[in-house]
N, C-alpha and C. Protein backbone atom coordinates (compact mmCIF):
# COMPACT_ATOMS: atom_id res chain seq x y z
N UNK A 1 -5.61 15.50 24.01
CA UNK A 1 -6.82 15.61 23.23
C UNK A 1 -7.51 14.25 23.24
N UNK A 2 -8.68 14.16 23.47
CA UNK A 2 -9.94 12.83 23.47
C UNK A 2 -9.62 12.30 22.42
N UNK A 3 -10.01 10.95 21.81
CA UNK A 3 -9.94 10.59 20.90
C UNK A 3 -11.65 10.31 21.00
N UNK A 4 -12.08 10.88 19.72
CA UNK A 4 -13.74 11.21 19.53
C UNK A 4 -14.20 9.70 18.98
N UNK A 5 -13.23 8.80 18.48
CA UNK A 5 -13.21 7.75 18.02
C UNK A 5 -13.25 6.31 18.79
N UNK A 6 -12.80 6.48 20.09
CA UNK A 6 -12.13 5.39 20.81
C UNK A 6 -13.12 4.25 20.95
N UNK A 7 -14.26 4.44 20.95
CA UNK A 7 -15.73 3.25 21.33
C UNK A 7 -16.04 2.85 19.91
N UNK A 8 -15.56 3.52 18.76
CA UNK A 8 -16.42 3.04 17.37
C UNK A 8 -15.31 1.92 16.44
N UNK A 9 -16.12 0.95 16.24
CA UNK A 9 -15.40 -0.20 15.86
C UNK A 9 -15.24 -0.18 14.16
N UNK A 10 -13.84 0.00 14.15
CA UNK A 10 -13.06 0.14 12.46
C UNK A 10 -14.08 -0.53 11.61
N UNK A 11 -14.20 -0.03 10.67
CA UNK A 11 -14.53 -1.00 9.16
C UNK A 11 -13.73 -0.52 7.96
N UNK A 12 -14.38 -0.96 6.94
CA UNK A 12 -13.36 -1.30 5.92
C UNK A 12 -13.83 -0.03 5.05
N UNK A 13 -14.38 0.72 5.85
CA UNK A 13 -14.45 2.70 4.70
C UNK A 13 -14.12 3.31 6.07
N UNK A 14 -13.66 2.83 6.97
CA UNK A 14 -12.85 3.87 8.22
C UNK A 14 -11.82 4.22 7.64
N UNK A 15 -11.17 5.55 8.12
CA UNK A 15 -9.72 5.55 7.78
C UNK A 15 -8.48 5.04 8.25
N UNK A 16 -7.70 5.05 7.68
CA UNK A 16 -6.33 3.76 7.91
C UNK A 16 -5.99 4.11 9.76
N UNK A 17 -5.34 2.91 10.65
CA UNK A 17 -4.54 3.72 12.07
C UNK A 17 -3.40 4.02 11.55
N UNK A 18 -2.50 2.73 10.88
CA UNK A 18 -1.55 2.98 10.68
C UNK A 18 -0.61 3.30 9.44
N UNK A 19 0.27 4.05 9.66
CA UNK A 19 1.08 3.92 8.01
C UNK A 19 2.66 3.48 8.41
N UNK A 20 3.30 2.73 7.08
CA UNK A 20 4.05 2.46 7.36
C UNK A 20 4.73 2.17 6.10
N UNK A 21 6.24 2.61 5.99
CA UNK A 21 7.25 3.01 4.72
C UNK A 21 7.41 0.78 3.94
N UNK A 22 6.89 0.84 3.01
CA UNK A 22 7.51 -0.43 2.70
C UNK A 22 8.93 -0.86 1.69
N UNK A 23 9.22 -1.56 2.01
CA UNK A 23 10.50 -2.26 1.08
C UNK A 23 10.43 -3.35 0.02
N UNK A 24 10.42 -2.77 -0.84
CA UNK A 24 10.18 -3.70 -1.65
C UNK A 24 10.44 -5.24 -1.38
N UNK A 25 10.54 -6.39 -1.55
CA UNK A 25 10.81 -7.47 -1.18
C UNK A 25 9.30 -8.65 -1.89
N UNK A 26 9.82 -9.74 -1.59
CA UNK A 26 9.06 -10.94 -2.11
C UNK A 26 8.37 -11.50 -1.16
N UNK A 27 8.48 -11.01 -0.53
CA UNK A 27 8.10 -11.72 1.47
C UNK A 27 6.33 -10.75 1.31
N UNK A 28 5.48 -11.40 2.21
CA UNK A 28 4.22 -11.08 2.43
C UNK A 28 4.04 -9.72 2.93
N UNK A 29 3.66 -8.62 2.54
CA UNK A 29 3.09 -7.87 4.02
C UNK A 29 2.37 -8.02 5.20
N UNK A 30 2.64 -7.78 6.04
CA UNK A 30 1.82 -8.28 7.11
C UNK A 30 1.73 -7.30 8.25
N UNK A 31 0.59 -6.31 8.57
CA UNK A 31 -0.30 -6.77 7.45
C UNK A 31 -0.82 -6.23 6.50
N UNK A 32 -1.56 -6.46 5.31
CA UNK A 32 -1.62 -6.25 4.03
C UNK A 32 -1.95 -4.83 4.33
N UNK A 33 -1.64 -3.60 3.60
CA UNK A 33 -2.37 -2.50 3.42
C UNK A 33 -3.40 -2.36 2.94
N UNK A 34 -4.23 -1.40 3.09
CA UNK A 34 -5.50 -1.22 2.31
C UNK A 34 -5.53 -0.32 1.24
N UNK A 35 -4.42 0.48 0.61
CA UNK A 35 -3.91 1.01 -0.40
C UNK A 35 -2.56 1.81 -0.14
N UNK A 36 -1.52 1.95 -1.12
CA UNK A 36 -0.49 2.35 -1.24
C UNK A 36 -0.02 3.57 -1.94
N UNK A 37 0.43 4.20 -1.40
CA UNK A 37 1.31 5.99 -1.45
C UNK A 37 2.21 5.85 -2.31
N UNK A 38 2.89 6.83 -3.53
CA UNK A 38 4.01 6.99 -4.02
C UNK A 38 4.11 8.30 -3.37
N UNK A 39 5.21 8.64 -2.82
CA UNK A 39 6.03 9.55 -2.87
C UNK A 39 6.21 10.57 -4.41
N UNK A 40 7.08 9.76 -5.25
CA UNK A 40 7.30 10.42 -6.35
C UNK A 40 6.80 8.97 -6.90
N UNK A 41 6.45 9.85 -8.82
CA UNK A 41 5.77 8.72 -9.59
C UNK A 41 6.71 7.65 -9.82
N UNK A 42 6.21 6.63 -10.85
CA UNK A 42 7.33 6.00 -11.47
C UNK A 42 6.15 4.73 -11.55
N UNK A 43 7.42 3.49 -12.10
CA UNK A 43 6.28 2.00 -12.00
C UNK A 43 6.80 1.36 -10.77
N UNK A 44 5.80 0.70 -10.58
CA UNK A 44 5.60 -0.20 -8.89
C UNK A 44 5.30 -1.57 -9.66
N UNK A 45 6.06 -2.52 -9.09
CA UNK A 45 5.49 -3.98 -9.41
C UNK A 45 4.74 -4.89 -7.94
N UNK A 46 3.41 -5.19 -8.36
CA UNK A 46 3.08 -5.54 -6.64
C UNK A 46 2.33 -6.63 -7.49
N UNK A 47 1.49 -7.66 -6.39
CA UNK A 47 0.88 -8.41 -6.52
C UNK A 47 -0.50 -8.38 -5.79
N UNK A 48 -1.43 -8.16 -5.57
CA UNK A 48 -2.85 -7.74 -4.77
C UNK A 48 -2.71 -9.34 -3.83
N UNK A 49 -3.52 -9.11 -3.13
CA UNK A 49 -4.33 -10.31 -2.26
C UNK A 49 -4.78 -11.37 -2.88
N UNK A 50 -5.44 -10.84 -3.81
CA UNK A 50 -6.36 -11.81 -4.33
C UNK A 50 -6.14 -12.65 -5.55
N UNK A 51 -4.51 -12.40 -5.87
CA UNK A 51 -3.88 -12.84 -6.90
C UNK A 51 -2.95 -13.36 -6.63
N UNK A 52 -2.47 -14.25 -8.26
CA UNK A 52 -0.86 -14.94 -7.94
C UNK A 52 -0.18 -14.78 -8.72
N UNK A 53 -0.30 -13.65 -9.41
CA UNK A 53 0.44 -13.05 -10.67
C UNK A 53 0.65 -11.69 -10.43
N UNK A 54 1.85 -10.92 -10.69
CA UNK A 54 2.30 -9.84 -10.12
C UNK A 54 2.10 -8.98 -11.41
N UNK A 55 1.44 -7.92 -11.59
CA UNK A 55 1.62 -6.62 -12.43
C UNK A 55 2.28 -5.12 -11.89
N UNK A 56 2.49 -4.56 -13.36
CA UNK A 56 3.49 -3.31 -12.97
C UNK A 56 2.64 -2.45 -13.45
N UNK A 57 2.13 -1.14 -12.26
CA UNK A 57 1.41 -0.32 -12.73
C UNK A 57 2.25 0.92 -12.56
N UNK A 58 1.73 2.02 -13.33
CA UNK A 58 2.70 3.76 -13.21
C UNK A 58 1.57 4.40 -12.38
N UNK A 59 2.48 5.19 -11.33
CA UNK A 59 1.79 5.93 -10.27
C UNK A 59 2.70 7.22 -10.85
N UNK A 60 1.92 8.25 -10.21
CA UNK A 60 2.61 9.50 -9.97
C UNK A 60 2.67 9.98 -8.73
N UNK A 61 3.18 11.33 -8.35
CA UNK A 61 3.32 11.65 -7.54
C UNK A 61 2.26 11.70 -6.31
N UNK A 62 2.35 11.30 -5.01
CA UNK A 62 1.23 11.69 -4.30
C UNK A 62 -0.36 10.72 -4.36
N UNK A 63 -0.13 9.62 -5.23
CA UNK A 63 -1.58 9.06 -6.04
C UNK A 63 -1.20 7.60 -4.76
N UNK A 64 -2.80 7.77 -4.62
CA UNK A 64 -2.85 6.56 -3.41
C UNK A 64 -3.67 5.45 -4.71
N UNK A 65 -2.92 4.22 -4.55
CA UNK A 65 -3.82 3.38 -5.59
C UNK A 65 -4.54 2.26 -4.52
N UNK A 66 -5.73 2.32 -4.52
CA UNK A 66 -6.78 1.69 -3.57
C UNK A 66 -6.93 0.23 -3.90
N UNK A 67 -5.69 -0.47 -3.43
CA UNK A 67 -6.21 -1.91 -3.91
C UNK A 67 -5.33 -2.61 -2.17
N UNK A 68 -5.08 -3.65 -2.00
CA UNK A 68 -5.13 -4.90 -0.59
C UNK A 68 -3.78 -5.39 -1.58
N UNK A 69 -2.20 -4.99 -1.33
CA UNK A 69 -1.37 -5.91 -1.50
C UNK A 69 -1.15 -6.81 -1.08
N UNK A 70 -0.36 -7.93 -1.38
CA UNK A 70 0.28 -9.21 -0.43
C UNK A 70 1.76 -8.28 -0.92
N UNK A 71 2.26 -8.73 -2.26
CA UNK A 71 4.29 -7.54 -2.45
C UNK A 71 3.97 -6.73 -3.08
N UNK A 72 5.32 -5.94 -2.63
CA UNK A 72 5.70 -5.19 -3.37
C UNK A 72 7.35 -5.21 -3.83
N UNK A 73 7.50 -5.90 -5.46
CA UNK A 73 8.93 -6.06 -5.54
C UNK A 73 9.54 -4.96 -6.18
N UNK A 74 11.09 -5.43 -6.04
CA UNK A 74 11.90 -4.50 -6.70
C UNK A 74 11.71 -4.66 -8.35
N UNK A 75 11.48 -5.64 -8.64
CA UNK A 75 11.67 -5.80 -10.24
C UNK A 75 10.85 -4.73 -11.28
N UNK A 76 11.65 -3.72 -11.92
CA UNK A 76 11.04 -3.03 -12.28
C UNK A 76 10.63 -1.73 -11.69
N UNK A 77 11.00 -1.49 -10.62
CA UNK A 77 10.54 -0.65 -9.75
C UNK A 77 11.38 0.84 -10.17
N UNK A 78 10.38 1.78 -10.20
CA UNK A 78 11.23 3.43 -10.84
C UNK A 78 10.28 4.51 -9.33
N UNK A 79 9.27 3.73 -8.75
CA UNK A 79 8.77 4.59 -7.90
C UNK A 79 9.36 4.52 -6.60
N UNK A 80 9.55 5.94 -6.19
CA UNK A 80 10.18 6.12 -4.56
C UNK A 80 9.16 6.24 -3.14
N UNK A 81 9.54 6.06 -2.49
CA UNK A 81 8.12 6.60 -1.45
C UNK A 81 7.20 5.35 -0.98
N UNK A 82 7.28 4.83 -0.92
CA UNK A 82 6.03 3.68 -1.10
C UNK A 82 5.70 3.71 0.65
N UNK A 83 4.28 3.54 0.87
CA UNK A 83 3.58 4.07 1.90
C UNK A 83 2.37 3.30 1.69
């Protein structure tokens, strides 16, 4: 099948190429996502891009939260799935 896409150059309201399962950890993503998947709900502790202070937000099931991580740690962490 063609890809109807192949000549038009990504921007930042295109949709994602890639996905990919993350691990929690203290280390950078790289590279950063452009928003993150729970699987099942729970709290996620991450830190955005544009920050240097880490907050813990509650996702539920299936809820993409539209923000540019740098982590995502374990501390605190009750959500599975992370995408």
């Amino acid at each position: 099948m063609p890809d109807n896409f192949l000549n038009h150059s990504p921007g930042l309201t295109s949709p994602g190429s890639e996905i990919f399962l993350i691990t929690p950890s203290a280390t950078p993503i790289d590279p950063p996502p452009r928003a993150i998947r729970a699987d099942a709900g729970g709290s996620v502790t991450l830190t955005s891009i544009g920050s240097v202070s880490s907050v813990t937000v509650n996702m539920t099931a299936g809820e993409i939260l539209p923000v540019r991580v740098r982590t995502v740690t374990a501390a605190g962490m009750t959500v599975h799935g992370i995408a």
